[in-house]
PDB file of N, CA and C in Angstrom:
ATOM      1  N   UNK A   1     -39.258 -94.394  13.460  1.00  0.00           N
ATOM      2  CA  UNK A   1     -38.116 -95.066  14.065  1.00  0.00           C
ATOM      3  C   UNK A   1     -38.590 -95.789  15.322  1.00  0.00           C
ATOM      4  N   UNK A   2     -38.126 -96.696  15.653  1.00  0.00           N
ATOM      5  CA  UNK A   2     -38.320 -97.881  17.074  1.00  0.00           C
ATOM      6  C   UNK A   2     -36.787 -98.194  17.203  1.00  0.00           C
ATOM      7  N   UNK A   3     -37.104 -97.830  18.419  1.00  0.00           N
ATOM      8  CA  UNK A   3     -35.689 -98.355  19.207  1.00  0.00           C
ATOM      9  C   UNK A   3     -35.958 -99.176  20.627  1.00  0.00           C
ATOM     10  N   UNK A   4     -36.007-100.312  20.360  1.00  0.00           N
ATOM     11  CA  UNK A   4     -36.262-101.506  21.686  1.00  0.00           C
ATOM     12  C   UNK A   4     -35.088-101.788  22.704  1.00  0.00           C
ATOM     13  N   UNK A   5     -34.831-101.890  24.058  1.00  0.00           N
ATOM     14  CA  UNK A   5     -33.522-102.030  24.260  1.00  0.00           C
ATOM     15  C   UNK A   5     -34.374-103.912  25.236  1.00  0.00           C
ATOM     16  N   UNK A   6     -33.571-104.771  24.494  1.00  0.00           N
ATOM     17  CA  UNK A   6     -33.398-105.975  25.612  1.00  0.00           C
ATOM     18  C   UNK A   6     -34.077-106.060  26.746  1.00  0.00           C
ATOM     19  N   UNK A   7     -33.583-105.273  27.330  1.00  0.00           N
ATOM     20  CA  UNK A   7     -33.677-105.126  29.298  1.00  0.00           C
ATOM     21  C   UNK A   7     -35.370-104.789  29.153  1.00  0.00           C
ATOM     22  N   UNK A   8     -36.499-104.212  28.465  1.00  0.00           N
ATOM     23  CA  UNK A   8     -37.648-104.063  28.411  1.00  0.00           C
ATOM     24  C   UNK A   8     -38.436-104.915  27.593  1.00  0.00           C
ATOM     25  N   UNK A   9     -37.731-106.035  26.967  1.00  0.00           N
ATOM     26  CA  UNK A   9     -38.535-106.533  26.632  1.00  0.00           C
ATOM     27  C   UNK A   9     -39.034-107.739  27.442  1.00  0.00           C
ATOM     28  N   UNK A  10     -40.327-108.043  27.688  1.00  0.00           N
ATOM     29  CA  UNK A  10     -40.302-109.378  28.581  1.00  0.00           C
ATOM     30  C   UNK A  10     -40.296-110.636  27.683  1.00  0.00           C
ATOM     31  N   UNK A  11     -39.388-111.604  28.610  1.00  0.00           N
ATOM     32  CA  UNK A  11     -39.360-113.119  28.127  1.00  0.00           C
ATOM     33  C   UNK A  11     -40.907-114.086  28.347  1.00  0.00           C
ATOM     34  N   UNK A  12     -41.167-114.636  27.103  1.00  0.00           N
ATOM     35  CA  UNK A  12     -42.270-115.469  26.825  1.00  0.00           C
ATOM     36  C   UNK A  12     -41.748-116.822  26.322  1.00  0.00           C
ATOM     37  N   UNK A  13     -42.414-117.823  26.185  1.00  0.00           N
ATOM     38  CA  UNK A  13     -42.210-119.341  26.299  1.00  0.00           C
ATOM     39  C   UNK A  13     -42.869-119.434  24.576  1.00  0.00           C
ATOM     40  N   UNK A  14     -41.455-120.517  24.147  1.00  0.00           N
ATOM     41  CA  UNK A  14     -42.139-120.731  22.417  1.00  0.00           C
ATOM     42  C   UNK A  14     -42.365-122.335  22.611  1.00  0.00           C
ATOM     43  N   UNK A  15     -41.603-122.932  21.632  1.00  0.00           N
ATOM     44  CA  UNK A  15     -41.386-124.669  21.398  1.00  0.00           C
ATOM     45  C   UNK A  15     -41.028-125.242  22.815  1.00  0.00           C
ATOM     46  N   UNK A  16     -41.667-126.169  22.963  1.00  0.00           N
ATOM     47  CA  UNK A  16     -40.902-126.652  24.139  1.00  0.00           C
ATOM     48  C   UNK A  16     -40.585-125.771  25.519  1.00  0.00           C
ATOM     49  N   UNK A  17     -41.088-125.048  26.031  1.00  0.00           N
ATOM     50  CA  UNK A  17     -40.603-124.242  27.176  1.00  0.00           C
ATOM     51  C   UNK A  17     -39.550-122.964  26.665  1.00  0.00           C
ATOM     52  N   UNK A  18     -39.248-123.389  25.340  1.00  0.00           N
ATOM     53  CA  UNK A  18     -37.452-122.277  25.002  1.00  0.00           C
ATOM     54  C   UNK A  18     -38.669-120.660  25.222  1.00  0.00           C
ATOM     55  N   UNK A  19     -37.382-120.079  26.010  1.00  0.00           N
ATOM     56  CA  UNK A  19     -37.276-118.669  26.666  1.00  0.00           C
ATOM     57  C   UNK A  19     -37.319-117.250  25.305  1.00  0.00           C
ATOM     58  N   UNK A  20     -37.954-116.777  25.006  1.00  0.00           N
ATOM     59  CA  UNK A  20     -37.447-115.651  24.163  1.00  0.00           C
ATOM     60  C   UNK A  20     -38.175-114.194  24.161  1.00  0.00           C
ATOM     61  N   UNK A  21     -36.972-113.178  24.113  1.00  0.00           N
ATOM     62  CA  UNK A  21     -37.828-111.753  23.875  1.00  0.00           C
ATOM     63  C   UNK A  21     -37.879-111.607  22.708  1.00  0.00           C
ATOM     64  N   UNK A  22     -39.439-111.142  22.804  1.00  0.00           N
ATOM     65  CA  UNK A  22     -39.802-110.649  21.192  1.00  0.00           C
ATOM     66  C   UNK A  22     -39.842-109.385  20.945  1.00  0.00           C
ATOM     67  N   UNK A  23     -39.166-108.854  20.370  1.00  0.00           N
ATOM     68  CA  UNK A  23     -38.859-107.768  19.577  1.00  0.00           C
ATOM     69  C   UNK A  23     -39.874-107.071  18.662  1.00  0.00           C
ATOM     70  N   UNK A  24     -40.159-107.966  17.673  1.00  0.00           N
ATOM     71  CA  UNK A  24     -41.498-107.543  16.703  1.00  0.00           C
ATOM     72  C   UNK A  24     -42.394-108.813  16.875  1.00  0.00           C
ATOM     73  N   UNK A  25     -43.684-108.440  17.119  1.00  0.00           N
ATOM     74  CA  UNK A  25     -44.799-109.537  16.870  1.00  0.00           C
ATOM     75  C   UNK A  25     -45.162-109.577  15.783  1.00  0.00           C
ATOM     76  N   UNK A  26     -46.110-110.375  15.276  1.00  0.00           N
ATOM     77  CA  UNK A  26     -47.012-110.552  14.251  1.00  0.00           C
ATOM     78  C   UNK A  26     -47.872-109.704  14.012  1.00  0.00           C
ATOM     79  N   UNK A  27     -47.795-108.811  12.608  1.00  0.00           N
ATOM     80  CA  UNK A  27     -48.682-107.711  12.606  1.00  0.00           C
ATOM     81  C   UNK A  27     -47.973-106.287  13.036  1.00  0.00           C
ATOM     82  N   UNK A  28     -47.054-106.433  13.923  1.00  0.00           N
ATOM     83  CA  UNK A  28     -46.162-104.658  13.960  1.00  0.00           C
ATOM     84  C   UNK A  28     -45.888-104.207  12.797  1.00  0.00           C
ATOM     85  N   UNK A  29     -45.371-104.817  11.930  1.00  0.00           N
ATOM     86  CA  UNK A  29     -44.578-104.205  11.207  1.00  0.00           C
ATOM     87  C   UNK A  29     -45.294-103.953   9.847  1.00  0.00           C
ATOM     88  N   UNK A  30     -45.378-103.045   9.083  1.00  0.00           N
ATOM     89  CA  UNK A  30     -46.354-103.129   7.568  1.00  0.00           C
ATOM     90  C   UNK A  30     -45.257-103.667   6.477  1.00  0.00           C
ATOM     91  N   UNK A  31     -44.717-105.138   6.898  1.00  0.00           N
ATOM     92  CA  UNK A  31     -43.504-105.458   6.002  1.00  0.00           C
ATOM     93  C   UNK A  31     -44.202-106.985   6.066  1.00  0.00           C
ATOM     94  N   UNK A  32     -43.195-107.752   5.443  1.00  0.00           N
ATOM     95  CA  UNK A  32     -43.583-109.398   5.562  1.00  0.00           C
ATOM     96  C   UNK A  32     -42.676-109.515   6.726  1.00  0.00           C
ATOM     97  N   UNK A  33     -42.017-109.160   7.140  1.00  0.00           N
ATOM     98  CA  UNK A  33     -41.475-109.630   8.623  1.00  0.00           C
ATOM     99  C   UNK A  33     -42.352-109.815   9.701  1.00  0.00           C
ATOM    100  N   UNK A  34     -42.477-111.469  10.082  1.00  0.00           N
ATOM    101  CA  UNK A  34     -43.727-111.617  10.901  1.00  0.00           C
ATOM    102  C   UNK A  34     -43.402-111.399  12.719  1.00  0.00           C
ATOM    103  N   UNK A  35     -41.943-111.696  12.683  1.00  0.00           N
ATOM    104  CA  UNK A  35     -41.813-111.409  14.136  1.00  0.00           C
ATOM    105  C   UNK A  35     -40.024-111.608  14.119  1.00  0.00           C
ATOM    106  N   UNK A  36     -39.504-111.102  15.323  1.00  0.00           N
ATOM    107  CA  UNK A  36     -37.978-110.502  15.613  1.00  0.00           C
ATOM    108  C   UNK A  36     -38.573-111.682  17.015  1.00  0.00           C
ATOM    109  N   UNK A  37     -36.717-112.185  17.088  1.00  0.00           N
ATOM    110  CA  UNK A  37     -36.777-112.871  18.642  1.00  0.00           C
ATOM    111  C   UNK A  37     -35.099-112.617  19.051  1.00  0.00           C
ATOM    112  N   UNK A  38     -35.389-112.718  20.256  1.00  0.00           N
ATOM    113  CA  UNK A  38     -33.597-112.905  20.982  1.00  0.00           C
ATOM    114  C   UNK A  38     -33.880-114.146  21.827  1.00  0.00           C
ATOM    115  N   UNK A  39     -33.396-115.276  21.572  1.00  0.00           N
ATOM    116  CA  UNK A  39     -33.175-116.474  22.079  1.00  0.00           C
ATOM    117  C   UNK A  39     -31.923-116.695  22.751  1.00  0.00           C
ATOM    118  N   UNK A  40     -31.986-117.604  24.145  1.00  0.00           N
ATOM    119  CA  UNK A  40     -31.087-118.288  24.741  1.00  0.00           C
ATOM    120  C   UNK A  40     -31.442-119.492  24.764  1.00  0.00           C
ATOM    121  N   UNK A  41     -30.116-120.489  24.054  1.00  0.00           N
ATOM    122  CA  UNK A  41     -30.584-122.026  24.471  1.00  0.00           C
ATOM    123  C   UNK A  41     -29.488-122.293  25.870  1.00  0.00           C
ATOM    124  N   UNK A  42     -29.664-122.521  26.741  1.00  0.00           N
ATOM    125  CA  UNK A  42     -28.328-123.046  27.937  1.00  0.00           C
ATOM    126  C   UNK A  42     -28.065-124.455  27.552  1.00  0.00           C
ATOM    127  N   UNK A  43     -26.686-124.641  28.213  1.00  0.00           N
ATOM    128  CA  UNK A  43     -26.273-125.911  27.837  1.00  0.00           C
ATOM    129  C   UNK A  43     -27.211-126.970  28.213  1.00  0.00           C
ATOM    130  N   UNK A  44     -27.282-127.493  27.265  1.00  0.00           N
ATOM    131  CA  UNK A  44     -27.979-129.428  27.063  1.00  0.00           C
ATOM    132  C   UNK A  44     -29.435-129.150  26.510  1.00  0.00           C
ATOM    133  N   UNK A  45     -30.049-127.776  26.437  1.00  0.00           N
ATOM    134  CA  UNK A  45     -31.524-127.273  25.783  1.00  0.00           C
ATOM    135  C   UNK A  45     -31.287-127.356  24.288  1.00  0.00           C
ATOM    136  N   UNK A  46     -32.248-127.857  23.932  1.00  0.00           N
ATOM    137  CA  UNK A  46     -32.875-127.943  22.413  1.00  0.00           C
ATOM    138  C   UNK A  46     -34.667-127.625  22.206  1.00  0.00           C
ATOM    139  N   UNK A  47     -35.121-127.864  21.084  1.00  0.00           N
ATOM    140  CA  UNK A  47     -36.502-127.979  21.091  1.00  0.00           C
ATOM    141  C   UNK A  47     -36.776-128.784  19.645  1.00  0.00           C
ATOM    142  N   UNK A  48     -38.207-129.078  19.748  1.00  0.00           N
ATOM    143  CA  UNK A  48     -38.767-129.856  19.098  1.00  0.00           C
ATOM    144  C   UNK A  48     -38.306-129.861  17.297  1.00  0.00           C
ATOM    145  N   UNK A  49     -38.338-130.765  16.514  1.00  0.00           N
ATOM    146  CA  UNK A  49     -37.803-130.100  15.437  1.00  0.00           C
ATOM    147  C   UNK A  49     -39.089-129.499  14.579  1.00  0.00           C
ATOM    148  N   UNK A  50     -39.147-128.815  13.996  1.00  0.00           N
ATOM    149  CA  UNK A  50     -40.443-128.363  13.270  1.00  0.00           C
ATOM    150  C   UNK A  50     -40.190-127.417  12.077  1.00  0.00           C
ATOM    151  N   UNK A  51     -41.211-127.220  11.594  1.00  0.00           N
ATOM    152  CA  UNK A  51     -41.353-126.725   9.720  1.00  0.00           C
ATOM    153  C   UNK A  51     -42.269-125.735  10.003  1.00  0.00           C
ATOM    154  N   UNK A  52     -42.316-124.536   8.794  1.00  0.00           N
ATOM    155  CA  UNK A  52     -43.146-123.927   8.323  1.00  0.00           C
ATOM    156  C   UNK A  52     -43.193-123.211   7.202  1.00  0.00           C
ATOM    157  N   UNK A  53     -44.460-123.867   6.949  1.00  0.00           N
ATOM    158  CA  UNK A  53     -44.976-123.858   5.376  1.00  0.00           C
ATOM    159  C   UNK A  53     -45.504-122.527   5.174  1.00  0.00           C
ATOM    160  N   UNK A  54     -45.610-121.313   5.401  1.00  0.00           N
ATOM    161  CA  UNK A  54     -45.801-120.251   5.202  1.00  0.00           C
ATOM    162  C   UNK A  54     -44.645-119.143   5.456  1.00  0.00           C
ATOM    163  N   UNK A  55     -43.517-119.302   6.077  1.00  0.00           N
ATOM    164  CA  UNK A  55     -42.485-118.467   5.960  1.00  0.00           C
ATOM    165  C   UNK A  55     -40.642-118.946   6.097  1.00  0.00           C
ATOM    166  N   UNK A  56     -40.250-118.192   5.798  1.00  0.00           N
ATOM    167  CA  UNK A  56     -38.353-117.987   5.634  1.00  0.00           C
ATOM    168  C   UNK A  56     -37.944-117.892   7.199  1.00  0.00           C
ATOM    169  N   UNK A  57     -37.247-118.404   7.583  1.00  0.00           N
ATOM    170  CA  UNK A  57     -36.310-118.015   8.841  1.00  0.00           C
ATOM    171  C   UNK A  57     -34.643-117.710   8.468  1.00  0.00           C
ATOM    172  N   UNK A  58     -34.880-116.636   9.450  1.00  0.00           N
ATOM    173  CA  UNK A  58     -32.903-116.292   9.520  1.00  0.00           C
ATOM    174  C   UNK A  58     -32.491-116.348  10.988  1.00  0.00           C
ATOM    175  N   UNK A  59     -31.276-116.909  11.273  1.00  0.00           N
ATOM    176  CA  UNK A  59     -31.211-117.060  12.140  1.00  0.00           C
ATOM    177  C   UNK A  59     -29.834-116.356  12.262  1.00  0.00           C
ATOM    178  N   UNK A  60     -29.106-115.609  13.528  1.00  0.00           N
ATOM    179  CA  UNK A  60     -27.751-114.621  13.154  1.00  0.00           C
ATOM    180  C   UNK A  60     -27.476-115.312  14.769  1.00  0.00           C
ATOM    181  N   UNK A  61     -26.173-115.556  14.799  1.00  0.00           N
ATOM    182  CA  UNK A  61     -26.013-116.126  16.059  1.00  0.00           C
ATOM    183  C   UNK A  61     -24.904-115.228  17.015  1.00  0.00           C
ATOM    184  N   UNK A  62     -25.535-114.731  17.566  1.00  0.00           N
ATOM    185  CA  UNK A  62     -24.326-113.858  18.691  1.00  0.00           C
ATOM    186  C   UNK A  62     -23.725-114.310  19.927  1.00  0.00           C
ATOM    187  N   UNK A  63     -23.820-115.043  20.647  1.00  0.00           N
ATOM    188  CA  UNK A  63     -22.542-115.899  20.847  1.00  0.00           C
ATOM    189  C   UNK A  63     -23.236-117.584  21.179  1.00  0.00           C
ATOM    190  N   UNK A  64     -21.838-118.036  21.333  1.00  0.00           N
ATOM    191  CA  UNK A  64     -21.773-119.794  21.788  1.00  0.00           C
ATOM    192  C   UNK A  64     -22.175-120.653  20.621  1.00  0.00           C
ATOM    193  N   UNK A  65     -21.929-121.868  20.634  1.00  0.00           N
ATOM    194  CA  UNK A  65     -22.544-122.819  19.446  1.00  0.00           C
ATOM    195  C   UNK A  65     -23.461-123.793  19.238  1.00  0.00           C
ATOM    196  N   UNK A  66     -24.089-124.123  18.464  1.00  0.00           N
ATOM    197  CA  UNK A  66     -25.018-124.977  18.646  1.00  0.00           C
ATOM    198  C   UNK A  66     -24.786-126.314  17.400  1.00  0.00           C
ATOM    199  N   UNK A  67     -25.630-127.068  17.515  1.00  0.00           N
ATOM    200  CA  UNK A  67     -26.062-128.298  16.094  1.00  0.00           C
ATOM    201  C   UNK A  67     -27.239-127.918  15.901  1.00  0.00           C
ATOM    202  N   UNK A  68     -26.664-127.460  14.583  1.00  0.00           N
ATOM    203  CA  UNK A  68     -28.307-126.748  13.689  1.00  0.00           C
ATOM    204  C   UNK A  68     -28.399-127.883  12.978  1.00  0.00           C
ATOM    205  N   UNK A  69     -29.609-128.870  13.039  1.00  0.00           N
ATOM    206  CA  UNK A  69     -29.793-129.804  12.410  1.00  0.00           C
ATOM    207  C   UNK A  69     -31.291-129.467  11.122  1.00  0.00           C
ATOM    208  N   UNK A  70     -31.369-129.180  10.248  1.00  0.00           N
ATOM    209  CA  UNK A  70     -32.154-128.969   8.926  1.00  0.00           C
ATOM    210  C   UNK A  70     -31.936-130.080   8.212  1.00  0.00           C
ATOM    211  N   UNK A  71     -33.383-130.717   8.194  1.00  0.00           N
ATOM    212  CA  UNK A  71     -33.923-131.588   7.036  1.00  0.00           C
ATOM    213  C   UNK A  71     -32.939-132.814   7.235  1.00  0.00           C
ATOM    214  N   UNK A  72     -32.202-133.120   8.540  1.00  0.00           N
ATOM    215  CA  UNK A  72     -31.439-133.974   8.861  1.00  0.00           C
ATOM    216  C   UNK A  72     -30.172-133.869   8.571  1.00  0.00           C
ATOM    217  N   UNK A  73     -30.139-132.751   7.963  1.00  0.00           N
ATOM    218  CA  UNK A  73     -28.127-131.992   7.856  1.00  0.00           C
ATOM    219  C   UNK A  73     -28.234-131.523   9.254  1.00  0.00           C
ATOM    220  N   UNK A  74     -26.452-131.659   9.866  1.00  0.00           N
ATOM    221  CA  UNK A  74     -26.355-131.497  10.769  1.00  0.00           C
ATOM    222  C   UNK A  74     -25.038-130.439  10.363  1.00  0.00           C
ATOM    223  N   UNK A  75     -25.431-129.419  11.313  1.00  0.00           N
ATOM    224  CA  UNK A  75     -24.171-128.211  10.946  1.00  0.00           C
ATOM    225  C   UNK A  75     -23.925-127.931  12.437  1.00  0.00           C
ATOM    226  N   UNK A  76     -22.285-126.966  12.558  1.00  0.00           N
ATOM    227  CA  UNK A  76     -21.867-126.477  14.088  1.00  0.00           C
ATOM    228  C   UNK A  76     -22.218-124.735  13.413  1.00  0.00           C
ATOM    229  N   UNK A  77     -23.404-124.280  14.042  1.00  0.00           N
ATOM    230  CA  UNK A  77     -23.068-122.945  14.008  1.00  0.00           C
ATOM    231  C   UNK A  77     -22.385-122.215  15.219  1.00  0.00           C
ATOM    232  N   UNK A  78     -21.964-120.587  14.985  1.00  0.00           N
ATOM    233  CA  UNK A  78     -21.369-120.186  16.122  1.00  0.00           C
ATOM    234  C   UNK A  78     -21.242-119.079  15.832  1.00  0.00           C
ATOM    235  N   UNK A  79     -20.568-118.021  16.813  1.00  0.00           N
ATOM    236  CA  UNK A  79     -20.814-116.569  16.815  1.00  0.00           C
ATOM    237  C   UNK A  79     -20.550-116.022  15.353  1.00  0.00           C
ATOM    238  N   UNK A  80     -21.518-114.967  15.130  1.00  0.00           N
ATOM    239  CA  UNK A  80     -21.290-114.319  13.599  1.00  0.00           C
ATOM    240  C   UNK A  80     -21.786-115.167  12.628  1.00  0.00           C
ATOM    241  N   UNK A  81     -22.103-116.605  12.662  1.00  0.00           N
ATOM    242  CA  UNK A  81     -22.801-117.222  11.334  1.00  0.00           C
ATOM    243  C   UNK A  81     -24.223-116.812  11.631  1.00  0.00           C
ATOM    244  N   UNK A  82     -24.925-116.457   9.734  1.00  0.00           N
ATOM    245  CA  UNK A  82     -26.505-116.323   9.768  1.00  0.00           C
ATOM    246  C   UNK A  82     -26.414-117.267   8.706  1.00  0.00           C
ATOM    247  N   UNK A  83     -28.088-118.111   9.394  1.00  0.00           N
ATOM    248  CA  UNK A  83     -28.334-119.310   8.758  1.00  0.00           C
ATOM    249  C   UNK A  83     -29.524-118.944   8.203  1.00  0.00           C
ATOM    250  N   UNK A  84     -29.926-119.544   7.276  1.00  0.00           N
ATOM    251  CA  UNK A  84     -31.298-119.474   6.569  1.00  0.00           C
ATOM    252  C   UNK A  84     -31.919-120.626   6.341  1.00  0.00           C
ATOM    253  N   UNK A  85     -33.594-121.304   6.931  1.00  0.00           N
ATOM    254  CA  UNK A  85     -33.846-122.202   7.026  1.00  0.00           C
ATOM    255  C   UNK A  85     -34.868-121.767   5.911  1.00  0.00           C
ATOM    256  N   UNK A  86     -35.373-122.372   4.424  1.00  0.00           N
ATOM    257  CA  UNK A  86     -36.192-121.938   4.007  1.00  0.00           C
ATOM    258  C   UNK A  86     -37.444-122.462   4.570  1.00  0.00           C
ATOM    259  N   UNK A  87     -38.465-121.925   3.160  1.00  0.00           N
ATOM    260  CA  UNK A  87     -39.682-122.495   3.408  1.00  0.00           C
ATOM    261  C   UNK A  87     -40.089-124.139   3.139  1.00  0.00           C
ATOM    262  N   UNK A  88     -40.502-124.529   4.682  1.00  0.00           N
ATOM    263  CA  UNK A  88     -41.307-125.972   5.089  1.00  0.00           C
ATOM    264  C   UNK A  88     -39.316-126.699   5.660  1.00  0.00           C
ATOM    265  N   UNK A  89     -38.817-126.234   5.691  1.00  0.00           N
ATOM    266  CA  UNK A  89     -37.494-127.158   6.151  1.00  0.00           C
ATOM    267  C   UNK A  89     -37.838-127.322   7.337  1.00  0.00           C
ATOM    268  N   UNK A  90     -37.342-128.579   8.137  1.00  0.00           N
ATOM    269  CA  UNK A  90     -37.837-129.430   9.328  1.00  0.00           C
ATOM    270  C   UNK A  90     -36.046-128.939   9.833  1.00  0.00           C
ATOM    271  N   UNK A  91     -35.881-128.055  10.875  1.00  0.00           N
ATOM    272  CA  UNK A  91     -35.156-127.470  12.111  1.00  0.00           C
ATOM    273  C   UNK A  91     -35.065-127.505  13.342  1.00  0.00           C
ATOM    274  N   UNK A  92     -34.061-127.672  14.256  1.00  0.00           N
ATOM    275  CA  UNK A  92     -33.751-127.607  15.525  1.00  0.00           C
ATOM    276  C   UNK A  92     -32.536-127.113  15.541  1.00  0.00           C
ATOM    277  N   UNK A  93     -32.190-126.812  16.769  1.00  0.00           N
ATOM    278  CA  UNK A  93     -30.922-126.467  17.601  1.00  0.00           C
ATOM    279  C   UNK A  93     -30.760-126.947  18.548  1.00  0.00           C
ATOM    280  N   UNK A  94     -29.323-127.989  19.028  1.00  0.00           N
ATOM    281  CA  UNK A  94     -29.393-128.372  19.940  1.00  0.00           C
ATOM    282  C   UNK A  94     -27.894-127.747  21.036  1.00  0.00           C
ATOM    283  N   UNK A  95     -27.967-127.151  22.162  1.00  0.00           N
ATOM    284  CA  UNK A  95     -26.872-126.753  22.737  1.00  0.00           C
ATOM    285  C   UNK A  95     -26.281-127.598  23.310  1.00  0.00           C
ATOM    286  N   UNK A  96     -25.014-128.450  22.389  1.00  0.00           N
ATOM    287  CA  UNK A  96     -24.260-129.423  22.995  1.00  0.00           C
ATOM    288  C   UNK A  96     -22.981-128.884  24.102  1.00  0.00           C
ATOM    289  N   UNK A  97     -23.035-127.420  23.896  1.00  0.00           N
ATOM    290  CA  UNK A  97     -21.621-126.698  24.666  1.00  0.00           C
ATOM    291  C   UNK A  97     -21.902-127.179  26.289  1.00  0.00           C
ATOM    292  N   UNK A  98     -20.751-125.893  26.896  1.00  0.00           N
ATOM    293  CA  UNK A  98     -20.904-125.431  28.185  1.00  0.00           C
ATOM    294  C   UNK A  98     -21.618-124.206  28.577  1.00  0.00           C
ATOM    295  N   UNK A  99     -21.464-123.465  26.925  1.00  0.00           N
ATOM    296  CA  UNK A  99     -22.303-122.170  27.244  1.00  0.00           C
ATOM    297  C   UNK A  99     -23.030-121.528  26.840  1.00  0.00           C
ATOM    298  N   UNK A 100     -23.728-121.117  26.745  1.00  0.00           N
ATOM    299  CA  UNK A 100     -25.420-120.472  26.603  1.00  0.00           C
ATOM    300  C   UNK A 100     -25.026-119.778  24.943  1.00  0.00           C
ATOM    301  N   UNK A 101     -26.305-120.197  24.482  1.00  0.00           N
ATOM    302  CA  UNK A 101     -25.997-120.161  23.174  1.00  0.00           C
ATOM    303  C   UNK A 101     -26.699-118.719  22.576  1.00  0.00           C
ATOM    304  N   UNK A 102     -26.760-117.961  21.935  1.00  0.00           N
ATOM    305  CA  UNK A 102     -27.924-116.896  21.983  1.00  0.00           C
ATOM    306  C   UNK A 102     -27.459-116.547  20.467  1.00  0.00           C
ATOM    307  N   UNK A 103     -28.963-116.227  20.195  1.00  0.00           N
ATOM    308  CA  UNK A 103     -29.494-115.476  18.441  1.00  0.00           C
ATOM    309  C   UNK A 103     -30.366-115.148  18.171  1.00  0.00           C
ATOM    310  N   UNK A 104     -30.276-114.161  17.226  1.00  0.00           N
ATOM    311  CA  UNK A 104     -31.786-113.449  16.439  1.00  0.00           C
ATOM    312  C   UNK A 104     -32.307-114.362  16.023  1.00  0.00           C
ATOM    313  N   UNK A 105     -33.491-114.822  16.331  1.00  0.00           N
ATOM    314  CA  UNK A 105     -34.540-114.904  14.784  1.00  0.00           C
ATOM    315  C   UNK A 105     -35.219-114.310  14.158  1.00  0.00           C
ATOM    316  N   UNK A 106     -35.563-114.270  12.745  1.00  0.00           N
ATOM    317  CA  UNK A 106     -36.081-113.266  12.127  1.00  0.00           C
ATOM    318  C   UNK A 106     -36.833-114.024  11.321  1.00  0.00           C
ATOM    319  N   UNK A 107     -38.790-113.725  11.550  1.00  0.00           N
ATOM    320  CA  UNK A 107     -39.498-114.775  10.735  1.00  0.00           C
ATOM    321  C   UNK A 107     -40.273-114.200   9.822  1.00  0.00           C
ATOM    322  N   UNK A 108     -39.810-114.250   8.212  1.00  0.00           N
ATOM    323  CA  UNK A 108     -40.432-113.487   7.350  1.00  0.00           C
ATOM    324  C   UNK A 108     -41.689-114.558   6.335  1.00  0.00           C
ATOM    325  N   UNK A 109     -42.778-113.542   6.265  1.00  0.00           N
ATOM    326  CA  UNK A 109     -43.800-114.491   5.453  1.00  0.00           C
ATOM    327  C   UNK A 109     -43.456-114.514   3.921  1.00  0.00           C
ATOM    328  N   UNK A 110     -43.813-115.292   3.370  1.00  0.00           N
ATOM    329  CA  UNK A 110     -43.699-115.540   1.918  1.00  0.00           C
ATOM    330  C   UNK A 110     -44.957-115.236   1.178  1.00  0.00           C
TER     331      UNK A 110
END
């Protein structure tokens, strides 16, 4: 059993400067789950759009909304939607709100 609480995990820099605690790295786990994140985008933050050709993303959004833009679909996600970007889809999020947007990611290998 692992039990992580937030408050210990430290924040590290991904795409673009975006802020996130990582939960599981690459290699913790003896599963295809390559890594766990808790992300904040603040209002007017986005990042680069980008693909990957070796794994699945889920994304579960716990609060505020964003424009999840995939493969040039543009969607409003928001609290309680999980999105699934498959494998090689070209993704971003952009925080058009007032308020801080925050979600799991969950990056599994194929």
């Amino acid at each position: 059993m692992k039990i992580i609480h937030l408050k210990d995990v430290p924040v590290t820099m991904a795409h673009d400067d975006l802020r996130r605690q990582r939960f599981i790295a690459p290699g913790e786990l003896k599963t295809k789950v390559q890594t766990v994140n808790y992300v904040e985008l603040l209002p007017g933050e986005s990042y680069t759009p980008h693909r990957h050709p070796d794994c699945e993303e889920y994304f579960y959004v716990l609060e505020g909304e964003a424009k999840a833009i995939i493969e040039n679909n543009e969607s409003i996600i928001s609290k309680g939607d999980f999105l699934v970007v498959e494998v090689n889809e070209e993704h971003t999020f952009i925080n058009e709100s007032q308020n801080t947007f925050q979600y799991f990611q969950f990056r599994v290998m194929i």
